[in-house]
Protein backbone atom coordinates (compact mmCIF):
# COMPACT_ATOMS: atom_id res chain seq x y z
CA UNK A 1 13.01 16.02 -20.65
CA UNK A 2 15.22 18.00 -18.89
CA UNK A 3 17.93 15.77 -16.56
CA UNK A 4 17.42 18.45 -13.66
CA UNK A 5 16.42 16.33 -10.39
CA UNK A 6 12.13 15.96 -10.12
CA UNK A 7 12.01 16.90 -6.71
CA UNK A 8 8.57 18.61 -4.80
CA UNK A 9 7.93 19.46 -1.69
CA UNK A 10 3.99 19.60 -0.32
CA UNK A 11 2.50 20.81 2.61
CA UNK A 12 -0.86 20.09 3.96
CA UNK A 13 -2.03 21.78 7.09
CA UNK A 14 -5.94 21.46 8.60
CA UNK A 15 -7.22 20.91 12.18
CA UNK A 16 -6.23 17.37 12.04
CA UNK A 17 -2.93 17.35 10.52
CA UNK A 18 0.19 19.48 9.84
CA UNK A 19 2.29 17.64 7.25
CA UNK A 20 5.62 18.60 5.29
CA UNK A 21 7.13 16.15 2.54
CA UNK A 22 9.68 16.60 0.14
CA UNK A 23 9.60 14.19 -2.81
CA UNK A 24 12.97 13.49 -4.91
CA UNK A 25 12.15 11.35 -7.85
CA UNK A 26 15.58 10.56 -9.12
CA UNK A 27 16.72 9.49 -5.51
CA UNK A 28 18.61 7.00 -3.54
CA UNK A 29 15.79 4.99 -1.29
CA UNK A 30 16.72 7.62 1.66
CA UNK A 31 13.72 7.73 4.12
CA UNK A 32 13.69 10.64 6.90
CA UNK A 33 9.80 9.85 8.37
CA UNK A 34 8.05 10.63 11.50
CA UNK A 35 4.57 10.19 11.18
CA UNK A 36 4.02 9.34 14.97
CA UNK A 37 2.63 5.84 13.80
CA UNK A 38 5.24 3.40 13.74
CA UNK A 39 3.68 0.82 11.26
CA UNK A 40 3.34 3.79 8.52
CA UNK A 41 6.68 5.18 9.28
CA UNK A 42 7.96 1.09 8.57
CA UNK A 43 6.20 1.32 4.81
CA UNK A 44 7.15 4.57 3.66
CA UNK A 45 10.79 3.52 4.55
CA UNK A 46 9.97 0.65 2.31
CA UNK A 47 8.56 2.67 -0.34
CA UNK A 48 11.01 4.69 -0.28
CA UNK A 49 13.93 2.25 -1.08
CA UNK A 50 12.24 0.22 -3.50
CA UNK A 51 11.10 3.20 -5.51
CA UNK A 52 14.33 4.76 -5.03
CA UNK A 53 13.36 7.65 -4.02
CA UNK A 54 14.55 9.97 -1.49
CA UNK A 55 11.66 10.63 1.21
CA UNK A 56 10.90 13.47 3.79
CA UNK A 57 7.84 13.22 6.05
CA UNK A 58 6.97 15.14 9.01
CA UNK A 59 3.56 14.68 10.50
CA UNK A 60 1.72 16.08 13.19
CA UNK A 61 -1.38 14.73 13.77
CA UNK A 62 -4.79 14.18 15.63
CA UNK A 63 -3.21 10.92 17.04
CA UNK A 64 -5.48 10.73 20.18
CA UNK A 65 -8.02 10.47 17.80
CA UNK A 66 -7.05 7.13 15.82
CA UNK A 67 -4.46 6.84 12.86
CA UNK A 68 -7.10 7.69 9.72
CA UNK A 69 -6.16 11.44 9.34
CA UNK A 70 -2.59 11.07 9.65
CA UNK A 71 -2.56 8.23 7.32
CA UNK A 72 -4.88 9.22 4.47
CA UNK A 73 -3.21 12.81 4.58
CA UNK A 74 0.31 11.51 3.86
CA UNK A 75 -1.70 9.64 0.87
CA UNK A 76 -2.61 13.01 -0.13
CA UNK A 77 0.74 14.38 0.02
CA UNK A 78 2.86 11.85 -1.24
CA UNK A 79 0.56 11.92 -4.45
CA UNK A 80 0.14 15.70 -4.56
CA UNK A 81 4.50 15.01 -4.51
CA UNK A 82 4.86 12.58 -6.92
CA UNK A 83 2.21 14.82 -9.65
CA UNK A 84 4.50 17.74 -8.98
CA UNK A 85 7.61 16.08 -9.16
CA UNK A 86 6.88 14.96 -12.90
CA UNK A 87 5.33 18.43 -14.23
CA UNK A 88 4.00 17.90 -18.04
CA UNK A 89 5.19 13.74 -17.88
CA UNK A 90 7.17 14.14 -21.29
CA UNK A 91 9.59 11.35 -20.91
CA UNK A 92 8.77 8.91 -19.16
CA UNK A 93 7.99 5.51 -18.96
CA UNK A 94 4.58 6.02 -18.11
CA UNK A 95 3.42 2.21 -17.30
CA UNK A 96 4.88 0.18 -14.71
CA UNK A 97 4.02 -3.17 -12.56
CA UNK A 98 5.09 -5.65 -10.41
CA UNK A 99 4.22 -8.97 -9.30
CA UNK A 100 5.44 -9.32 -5.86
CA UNK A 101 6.35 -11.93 -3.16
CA UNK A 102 6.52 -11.57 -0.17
CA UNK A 103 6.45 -14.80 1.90
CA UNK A 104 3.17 -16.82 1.41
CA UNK A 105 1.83 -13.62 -0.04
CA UNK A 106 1.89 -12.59 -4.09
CA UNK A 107 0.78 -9.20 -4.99
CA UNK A 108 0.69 -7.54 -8.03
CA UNK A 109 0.36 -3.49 -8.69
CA UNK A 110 0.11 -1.92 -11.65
CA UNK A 111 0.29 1.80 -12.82
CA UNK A 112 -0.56 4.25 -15.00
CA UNK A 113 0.83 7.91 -15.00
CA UNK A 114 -1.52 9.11 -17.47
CA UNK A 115 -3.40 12.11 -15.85
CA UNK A 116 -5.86 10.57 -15.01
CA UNK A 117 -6.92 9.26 -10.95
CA UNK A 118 -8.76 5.82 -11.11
CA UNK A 119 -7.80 3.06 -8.57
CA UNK A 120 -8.80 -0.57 -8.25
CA UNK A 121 -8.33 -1.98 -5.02
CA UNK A 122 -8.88 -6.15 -4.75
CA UNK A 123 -6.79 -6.76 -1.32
CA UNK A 124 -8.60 -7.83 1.40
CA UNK A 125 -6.88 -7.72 4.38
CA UNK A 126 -7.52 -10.86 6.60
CA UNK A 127 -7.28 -9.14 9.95
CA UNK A 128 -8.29 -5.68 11.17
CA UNK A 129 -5.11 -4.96 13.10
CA UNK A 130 -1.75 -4.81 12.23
CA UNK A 131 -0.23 -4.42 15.75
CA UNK A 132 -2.31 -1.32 16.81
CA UNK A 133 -2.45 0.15 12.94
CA UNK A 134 -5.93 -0.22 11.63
CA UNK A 135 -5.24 -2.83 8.36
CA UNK A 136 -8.32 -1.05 6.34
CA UNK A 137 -6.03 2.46 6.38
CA UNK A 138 -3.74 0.49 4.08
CA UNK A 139 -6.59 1.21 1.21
CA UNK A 140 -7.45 4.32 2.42
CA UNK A 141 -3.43 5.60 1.61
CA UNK A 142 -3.03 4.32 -1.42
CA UNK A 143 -6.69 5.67 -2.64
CA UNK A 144 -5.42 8.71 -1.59
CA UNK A 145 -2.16 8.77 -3.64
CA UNK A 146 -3.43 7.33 -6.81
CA UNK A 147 -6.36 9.80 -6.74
CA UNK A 148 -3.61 12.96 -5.75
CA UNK A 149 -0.96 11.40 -8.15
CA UNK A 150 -3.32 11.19 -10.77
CA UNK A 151 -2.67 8.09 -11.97
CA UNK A 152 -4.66 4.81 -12.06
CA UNK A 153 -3.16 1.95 -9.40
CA UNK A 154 -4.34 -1.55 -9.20
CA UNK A 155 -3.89 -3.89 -6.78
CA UNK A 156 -4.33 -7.29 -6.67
CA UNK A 157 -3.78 -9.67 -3.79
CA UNK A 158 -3.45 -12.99 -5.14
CA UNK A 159 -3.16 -15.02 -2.03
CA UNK A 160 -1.78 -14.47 1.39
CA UNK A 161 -2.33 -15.17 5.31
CA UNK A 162 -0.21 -12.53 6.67
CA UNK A 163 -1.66 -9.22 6.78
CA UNK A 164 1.49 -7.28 7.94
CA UNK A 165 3.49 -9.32 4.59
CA UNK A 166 0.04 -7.94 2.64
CA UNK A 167 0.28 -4.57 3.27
CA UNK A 168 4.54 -4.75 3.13
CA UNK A 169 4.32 -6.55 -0.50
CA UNK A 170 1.41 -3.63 -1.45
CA UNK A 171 3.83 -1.06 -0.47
CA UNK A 172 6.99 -2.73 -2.05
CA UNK A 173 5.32 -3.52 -5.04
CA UNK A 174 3.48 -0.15 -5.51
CA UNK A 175 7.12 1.30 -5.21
CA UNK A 176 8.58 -0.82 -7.85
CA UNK A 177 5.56 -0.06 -10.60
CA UNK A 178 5.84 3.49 -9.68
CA UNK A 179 9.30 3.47 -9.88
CA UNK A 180 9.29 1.48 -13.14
CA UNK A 181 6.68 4.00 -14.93
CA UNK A 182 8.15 7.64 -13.47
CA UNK A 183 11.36 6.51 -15.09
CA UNK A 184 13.13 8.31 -17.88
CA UNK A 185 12.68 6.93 -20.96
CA UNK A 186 16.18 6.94 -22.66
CA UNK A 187 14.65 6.47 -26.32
CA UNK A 188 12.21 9.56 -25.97
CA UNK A 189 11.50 13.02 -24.56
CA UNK A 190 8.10 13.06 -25.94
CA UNK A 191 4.91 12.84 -24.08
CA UNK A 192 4.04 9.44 -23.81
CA UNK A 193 0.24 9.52 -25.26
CA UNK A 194 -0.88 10.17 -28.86
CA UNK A 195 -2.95 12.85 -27.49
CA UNK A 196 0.38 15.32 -26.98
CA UNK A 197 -0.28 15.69 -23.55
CA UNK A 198 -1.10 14.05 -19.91
């Protein structure tokens, strides 16, 4: 695999939303985000440095409406990003996961960056609100970015009262199996499937 950086830039622009992100795979966990929702703009800040990545979002969106479009659009984009960034996949890791606590909350994600979208989602959120950010969108992003990102992403929540820790340890641990399986594989520069491609 070539050592060049995996960087991609998407934009998405439809009566509800006009979105620009820039993706750098081989970042530093910088965040630049303005989604206009202040709860999203907290996780991808969080995603960003725990899948050290560096992270550009600019959204303008239907706001007045509620915060679905904005949200599941950024899903879109940040997977579109990520599927970009890592072209034909030769090289890296492609499985990653993380068991994650945060609090009185353990989550565990786990990911596969094998071409192919399937998502398991078993994280229910014990409140609808988080502040004024509707808790439910939380699944609706991350169905977005597996299905974009073509990967498969489980999540588990094992336990956990809070739903603001919830969605923060989804997030965080997301980050960390995403950054575990995107990584370069120092032993190989080979596709990582039997098949000879993903």
């Amino acid at each position: 695999m070539s050592e060049q950086p995996r960087i991609a830039e998407v934009a998405r622009k439809t009566r509800e939303t006009d979105i620009r992100l820039t993706l750098n795979l081989d970042g530093r966990g910088k965040a630049e985000v303005a989604s206009g929702i202040g709860f999203l703009d907290h996780m991808l800040e969080a995603f960003a440095r725990h899948a050290l990545v560096d992270l550009s979002v600019d959204c303008k969106g239907d706001l007045h409406i509620d915060d679905h479009h904005s949200t599941e659009d950024i899903g879109i984009c940040l997977g579109q990003a990520i599927d970009k960034a890592l072209g034909d996949r030769a090289g890296v890791r492609r499985y990653g996961h993380c068991i994650l606590p945060m609090d009185e909350t353990l989550v565990t994600t786990a990911v596969d960056l094998g071409g192919r979208p399937f998502w398991v989602w078993n994280a229910p959120m014990p409140t609808p609100k988080i502040g004024t950010f509707d808790s439910e969108l939380v699944a609706d992003f991350w169905h977005a970015v597996a299905t974009q990102g073509r990967m498969n992403l489980h999540i588990l929540l094992h336990y956990g009262r809070n739903t603001h820790h919830i969605a923060e340890a989804i997030f965080k641990g997301a980050a960390r199996a995403i950054r575990d399986a995107a990584e370069r594989d120092p032993r190989t520069n080979e596709v990582p499937s039997t098949k000879g491609s993903l």
